[in-house]
C-alpha atoms as a PDB file:
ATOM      1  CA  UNK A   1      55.172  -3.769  65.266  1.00  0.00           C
ATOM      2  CA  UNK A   2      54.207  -1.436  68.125  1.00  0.00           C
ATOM      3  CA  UNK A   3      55.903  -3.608  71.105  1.00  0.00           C
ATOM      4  CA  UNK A   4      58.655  -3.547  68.804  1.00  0.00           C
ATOM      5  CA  UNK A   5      62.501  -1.192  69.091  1.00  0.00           C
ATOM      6  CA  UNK A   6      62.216  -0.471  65.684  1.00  0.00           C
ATOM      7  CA  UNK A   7      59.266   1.619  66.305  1.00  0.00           C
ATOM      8  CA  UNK A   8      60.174   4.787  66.129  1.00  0.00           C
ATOM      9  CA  UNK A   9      62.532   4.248  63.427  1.00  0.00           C
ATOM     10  CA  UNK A  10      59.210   2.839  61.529  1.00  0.00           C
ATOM     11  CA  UNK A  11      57.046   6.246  62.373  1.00  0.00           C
ATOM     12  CA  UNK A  12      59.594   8.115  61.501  1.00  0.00           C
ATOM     13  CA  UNK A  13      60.440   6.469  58.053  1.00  0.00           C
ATOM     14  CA  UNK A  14      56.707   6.381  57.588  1.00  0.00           C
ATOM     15  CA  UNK A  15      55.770   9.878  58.128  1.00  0.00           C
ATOM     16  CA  UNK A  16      58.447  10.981  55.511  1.00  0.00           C
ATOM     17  CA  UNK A  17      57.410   8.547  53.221  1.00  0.00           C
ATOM     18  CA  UNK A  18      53.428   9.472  53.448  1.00  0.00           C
ATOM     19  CA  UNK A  19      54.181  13.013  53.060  1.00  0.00           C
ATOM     20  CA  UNK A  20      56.132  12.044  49.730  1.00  0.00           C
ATOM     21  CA  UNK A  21      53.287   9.997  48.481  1.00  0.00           C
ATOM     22  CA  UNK A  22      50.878  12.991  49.030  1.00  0.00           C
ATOM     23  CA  UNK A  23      52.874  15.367  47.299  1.00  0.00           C
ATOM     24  CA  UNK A  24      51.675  15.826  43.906  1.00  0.00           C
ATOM     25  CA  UNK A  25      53.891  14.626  41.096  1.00  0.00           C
ATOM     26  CA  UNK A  26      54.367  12.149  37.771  1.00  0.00           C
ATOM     27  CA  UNK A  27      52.501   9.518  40.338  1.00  0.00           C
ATOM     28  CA  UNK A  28      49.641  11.897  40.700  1.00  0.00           C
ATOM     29  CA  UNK A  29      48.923  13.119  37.353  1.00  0.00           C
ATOM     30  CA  UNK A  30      48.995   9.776  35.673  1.00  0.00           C
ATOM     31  CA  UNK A  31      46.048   8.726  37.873  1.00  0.00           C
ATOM     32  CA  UNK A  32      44.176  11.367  38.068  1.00  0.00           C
ATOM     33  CA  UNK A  33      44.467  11.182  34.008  1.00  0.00           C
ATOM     34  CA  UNK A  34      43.633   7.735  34.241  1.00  0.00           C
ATOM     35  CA  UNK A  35      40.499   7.930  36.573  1.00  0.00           C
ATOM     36  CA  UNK A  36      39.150  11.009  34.678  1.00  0.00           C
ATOM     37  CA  UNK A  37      39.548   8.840  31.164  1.00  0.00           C
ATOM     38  CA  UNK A  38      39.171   5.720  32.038  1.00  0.00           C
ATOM     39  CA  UNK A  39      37.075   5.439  34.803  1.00  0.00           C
ATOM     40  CA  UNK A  40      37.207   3.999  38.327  1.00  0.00           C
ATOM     41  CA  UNK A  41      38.684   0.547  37.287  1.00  0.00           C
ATOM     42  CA  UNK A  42      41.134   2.003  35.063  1.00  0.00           C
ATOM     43  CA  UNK A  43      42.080   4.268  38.223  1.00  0.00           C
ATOM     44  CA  UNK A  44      42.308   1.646  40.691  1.00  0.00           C
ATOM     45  CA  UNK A  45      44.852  -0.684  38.815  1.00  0.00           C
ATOM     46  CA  UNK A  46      46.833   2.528  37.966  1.00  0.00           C
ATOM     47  CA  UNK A  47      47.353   2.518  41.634  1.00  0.00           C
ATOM     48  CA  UNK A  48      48.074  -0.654  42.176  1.00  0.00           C
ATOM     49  CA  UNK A  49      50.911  -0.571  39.419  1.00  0.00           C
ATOM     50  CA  UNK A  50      51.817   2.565  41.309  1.00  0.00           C
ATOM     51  CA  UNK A  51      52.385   1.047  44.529  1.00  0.00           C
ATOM     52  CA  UNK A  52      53.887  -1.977  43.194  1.00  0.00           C
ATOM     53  CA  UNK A  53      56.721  -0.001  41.173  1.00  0.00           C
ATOM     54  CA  UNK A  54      57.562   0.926  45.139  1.00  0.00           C
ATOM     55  CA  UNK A  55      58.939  -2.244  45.334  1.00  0.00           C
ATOM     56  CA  UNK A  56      61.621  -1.670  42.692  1.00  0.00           C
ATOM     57  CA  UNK A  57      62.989   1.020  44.567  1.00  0.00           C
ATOM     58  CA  UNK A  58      63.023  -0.630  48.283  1.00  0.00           C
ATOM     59  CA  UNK A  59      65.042  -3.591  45.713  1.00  0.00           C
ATOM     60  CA  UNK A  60      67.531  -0.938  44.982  1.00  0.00           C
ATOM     61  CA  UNK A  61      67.962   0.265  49.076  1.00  0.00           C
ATOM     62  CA  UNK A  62      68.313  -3.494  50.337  1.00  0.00           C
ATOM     63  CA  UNK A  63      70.730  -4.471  47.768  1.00  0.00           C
ATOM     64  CA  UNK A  64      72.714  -1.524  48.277  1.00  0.00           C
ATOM     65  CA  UNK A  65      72.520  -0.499  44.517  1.00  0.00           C
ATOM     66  CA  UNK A  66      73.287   3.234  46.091  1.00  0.00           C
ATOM     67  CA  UNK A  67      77.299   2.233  46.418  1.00  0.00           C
ATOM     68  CA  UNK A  68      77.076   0.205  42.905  1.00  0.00           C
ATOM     69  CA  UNK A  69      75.407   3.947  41.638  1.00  0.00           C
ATOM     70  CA  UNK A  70      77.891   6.105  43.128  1.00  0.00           C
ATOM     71  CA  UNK A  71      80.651   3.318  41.982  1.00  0.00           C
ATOM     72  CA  UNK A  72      79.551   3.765  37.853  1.00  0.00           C
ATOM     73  CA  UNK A  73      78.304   6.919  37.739  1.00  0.00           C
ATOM     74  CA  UNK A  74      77.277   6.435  34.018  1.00  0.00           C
ATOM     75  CA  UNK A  75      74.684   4.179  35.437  1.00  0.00           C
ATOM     76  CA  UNK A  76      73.273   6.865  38.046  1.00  0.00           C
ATOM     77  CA  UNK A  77      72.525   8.805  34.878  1.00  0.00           C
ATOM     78  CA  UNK A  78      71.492   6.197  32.373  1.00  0.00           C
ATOM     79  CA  UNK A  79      69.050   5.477  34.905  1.00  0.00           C
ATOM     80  CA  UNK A  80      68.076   9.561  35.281  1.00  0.00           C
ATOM     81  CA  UNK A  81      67.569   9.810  31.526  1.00  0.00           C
ATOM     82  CA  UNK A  82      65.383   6.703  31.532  1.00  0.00           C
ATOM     83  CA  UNK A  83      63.315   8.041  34.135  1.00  0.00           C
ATOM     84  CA  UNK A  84      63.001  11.584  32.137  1.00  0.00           C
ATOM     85  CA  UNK A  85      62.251  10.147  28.452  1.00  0.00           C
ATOM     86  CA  UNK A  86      59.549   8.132  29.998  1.00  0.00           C
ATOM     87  CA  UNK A  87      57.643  10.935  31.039  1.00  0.00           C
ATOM     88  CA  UNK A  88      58.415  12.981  27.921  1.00  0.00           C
ATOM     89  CA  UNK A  89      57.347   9.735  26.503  1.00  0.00           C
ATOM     90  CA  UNK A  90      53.319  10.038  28.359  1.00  0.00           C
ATOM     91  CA  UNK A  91      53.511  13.876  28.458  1.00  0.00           C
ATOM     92  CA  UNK A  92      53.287  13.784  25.246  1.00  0.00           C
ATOM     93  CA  UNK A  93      50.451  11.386  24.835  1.00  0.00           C
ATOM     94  CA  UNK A  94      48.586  12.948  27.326  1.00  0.00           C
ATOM     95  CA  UNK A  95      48.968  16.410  25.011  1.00  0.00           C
ATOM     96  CA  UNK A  96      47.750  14.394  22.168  1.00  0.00           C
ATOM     97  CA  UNK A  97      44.455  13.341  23.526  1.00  0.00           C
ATOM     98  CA  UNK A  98      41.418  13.921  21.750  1.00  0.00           C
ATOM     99  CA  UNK A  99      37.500  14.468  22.660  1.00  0.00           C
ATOM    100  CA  UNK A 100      35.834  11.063  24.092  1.00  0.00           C
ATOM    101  CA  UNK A 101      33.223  10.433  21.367  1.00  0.00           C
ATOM    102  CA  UNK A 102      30.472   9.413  24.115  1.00  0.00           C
ATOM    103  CA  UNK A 103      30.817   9.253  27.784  1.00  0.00           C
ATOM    104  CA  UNK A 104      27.902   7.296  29.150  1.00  0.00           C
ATOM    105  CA  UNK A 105      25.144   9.444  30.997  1.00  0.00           C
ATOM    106  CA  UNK A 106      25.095   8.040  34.084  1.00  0.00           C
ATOM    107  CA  UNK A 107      29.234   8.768  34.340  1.00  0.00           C
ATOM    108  CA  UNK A 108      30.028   5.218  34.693  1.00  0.00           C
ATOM    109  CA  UNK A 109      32.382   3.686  32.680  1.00  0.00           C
ATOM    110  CA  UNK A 110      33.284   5.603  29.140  1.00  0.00           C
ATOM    111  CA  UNK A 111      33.309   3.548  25.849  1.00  0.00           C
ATOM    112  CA  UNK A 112      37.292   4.829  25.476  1.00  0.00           C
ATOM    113  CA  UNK A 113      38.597   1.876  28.136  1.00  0.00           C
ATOM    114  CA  UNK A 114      42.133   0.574  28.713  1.00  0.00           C
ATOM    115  CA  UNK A 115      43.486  -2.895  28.835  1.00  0.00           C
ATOM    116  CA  UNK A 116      43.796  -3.833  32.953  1.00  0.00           C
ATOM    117  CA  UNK A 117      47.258  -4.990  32.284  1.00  0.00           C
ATOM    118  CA  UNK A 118      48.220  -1.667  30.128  1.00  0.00           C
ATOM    119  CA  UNK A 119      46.672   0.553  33.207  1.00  0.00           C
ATOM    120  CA  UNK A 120      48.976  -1.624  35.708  1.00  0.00           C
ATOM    121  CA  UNK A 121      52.063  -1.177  33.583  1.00  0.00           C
ATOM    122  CA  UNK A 122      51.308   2.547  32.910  1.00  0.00           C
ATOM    123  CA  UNK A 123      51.172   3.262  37.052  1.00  0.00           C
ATOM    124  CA  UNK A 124      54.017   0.875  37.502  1.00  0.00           C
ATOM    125  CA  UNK A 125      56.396   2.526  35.191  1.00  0.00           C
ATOM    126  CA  UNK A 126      55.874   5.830  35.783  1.00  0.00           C
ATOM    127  CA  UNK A 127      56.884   5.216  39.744  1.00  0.00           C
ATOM    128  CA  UNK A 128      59.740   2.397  38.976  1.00  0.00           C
ATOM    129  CA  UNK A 129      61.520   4.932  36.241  1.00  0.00           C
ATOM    130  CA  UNK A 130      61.126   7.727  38.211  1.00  0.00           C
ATOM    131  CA  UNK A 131      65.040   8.617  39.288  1.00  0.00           C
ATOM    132  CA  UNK A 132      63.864  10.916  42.308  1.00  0.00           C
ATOM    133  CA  UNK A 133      61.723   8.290  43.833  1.00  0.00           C
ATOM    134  CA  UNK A 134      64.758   6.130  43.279  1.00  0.00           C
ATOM    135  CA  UNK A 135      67.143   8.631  45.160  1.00  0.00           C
ATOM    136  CA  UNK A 136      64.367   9.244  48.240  1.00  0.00           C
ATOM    137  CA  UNK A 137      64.466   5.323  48.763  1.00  0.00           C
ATOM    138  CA  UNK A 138      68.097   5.410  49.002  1.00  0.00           C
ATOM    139  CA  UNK A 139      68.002   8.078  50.906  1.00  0.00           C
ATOM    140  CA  UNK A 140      65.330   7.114  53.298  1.00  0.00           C
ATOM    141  CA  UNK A 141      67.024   3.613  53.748  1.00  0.00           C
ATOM    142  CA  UNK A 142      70.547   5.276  54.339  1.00  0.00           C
ATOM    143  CA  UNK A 143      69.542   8.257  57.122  1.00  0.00           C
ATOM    144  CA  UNK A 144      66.509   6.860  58.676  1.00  0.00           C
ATOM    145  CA  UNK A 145      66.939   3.310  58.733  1.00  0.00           C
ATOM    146  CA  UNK A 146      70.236   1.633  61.099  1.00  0.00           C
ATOM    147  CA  UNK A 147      72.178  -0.187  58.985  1.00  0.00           C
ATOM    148  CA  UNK A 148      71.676  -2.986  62.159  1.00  0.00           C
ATOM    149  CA  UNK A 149      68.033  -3.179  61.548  1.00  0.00           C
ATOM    150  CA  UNK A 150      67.310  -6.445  60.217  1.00  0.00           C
ATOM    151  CA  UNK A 151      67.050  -7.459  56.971  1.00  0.00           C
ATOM    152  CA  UNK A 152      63.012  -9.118  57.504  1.00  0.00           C
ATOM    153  CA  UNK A 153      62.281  -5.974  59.185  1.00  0.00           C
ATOM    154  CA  UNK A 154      63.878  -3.380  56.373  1.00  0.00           C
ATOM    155  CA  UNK A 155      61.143  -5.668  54.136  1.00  0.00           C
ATOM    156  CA  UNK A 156      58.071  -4.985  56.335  1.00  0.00           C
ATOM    157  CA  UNK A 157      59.033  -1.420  55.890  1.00  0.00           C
ATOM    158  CA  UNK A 158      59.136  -1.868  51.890  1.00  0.00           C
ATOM    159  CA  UNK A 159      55.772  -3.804  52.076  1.00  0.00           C
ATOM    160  CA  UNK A 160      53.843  -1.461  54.235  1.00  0.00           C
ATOM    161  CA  UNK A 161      55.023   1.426  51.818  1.00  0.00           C
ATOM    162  CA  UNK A 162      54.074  -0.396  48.768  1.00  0.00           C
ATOM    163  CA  UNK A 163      50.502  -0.686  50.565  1.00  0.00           C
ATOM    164  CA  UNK A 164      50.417   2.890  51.571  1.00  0.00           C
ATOM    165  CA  UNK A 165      51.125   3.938  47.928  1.00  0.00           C
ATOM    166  CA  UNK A 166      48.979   1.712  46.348  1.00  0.00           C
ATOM    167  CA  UNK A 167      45.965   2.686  48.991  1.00  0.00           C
ATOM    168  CA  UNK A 168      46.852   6.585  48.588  1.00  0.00           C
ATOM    169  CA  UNK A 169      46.062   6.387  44.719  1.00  0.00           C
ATOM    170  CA  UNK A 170      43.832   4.261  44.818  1.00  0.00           C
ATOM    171  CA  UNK A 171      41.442   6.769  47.384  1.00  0.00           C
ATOM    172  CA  UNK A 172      42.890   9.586  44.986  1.00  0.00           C
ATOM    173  CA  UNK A 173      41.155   7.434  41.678  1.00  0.00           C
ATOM    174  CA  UNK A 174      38.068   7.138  43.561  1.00  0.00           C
ATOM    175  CA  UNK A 175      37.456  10.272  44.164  1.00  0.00           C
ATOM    176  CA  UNK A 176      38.367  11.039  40.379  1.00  0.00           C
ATOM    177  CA  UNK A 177      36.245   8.808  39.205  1.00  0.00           C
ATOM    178  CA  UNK A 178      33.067   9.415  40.610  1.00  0.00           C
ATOM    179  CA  UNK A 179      30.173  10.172  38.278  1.00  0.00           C
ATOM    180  CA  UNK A 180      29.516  13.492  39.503  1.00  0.00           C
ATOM    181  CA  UNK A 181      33.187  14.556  38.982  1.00  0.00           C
ATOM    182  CA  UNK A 182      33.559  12.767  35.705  1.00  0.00           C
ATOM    183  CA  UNK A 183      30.348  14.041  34.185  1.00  0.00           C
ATOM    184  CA  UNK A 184      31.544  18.089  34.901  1.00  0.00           C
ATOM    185  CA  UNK A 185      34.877  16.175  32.408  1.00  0.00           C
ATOM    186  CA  UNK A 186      32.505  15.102  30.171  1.00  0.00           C
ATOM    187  CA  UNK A 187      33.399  17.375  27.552  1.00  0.00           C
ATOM    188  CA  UNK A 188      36.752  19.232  28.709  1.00  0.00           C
ATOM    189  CA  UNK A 189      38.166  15.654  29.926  1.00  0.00           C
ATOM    190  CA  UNK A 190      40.594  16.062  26.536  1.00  0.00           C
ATOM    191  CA  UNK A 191      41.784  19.763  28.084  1.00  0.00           C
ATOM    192  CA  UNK A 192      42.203  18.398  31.384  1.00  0.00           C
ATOM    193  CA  UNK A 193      44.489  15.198  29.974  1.00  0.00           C
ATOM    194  CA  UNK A 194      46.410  17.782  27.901  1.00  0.00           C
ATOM    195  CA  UNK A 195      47.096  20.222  31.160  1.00  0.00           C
ATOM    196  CA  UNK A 196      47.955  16.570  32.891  1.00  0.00           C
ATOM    197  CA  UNK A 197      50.965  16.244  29.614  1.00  0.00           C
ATOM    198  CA  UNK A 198      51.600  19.229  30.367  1.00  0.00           C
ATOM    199  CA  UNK A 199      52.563  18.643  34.469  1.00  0.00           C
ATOM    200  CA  UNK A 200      54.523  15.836  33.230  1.00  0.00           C
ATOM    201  CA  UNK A 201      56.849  17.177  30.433  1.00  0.00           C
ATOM    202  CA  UNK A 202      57.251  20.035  33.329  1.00  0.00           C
ATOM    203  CA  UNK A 203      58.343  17.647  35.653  1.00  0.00           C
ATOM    204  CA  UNK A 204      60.417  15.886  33.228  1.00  0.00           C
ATOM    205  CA  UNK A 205      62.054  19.486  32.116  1.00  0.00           C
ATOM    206  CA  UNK A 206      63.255  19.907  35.677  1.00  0.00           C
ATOM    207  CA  UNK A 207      64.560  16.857  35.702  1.00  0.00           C
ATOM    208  CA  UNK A 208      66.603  16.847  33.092  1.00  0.00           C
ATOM    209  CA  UNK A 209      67.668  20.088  34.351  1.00  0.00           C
ATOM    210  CA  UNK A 210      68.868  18.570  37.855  1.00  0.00           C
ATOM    211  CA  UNK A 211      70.428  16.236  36.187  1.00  0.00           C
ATOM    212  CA  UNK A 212      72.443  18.721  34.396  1.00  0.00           C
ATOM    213  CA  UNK A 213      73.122  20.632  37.022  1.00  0.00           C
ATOM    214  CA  UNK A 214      73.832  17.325  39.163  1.00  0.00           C
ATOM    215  CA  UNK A 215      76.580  16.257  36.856  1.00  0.00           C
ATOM    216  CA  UNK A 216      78.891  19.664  37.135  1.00  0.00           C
END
């Protein structure tokens, strides 16, 4: 891609993008939650759902879904709500969690485990139902990217952003799995999921709140 025009359109598209991912959010909490309970593998395929609920957003930019959005508004906020309730929905279970019974000693993997197909969903979901990611893919693909870019090259820029995501949380699950950070969560690991619920009905408050004020 370097000998290519579309370069700096793909820097600049990618430095937005890779300051979004690093900003802490829904994304962010949910696997840090999930490395810190669950341990590294846990973590990992958090991420990976993570990055691959990217792809449901670059679906909505290519297919123009943005004009079918703005055409039914009804939609734009069905969509919102969805987004919200789901993380009321692990807010909530994150506030509910309780003491581990044993973590091992050595801080490898804790009895308490998660299905691998239950972690991918859980990363997956909270980034695909997430309305603002929704809105900065639209966004991104309507300011930063020419509408005369082709359409194969529009999809390198969705893949390499999936892989960026994906990459991003899975470093971030890593380093919150580790044994020396997961034995000092040995026995406040239950506070720290609850402050985690916490982020996340916060985040979900001001969205409902945007969307209020969005819709007058």
């Amino acid at each position: 891609m370097a000998a290519s025009p579309y370069l700096g359109e793909f820097l600049a598209l990618a430095g937005v993008h890779f300051l979004a991912v690093m900003s802490p959010g829904p994304d962010f909490a949910v696997a840090v939650s999930q490395s810190v309970r669950h341990g590294r593998k846990t973590g990992v395929l958090t991420a990976l759902g993570i990055g691959s609920g990217i792809s449901v957003h670059v679906l909505y930019a290519l297919l123009g879904i943005g004009v079918l959005l703005h055409t039914w508004p009804w939609i734009n906020l069905a969509v919102r709500c969805l987004g919200g309730v789901y993380l009321v929905y692990l807010g909530i279970k994150l506030l509910r969690a309780q003491p581990a019974s044993s973590l091992m000693q050595t801080g490898q993997a804790p009895v308490l485990t998660m299905a691998s197909r239950k972690a991918f969903m859980t990363g997956f979901l909270t980034n695909a139902t997430n309305p603002k990611a929704m809105l900065f893919f639209l966004a991104i693909f309507t300011t930063i990217v020419s509408a005369r870019t082709p359409l194969r090259i529009q999809i390198g820029y969705g893949i390499w952003m999936c892989c960026v995501t994906a990459i991003w949380f899975c470093l971030v699950s890593f380093l919150f799995s580790t044994a020396r950070v997961r034995q000092r969560f040995e026995r406040l690991g239950h506070w720290f999921e609850r402050v985690m619920g916490g982020l996340l009905l916060l985040f979900a408050v001001r969205l409902f709140i945007w969307i209020i004020h969005a819709d007058h």
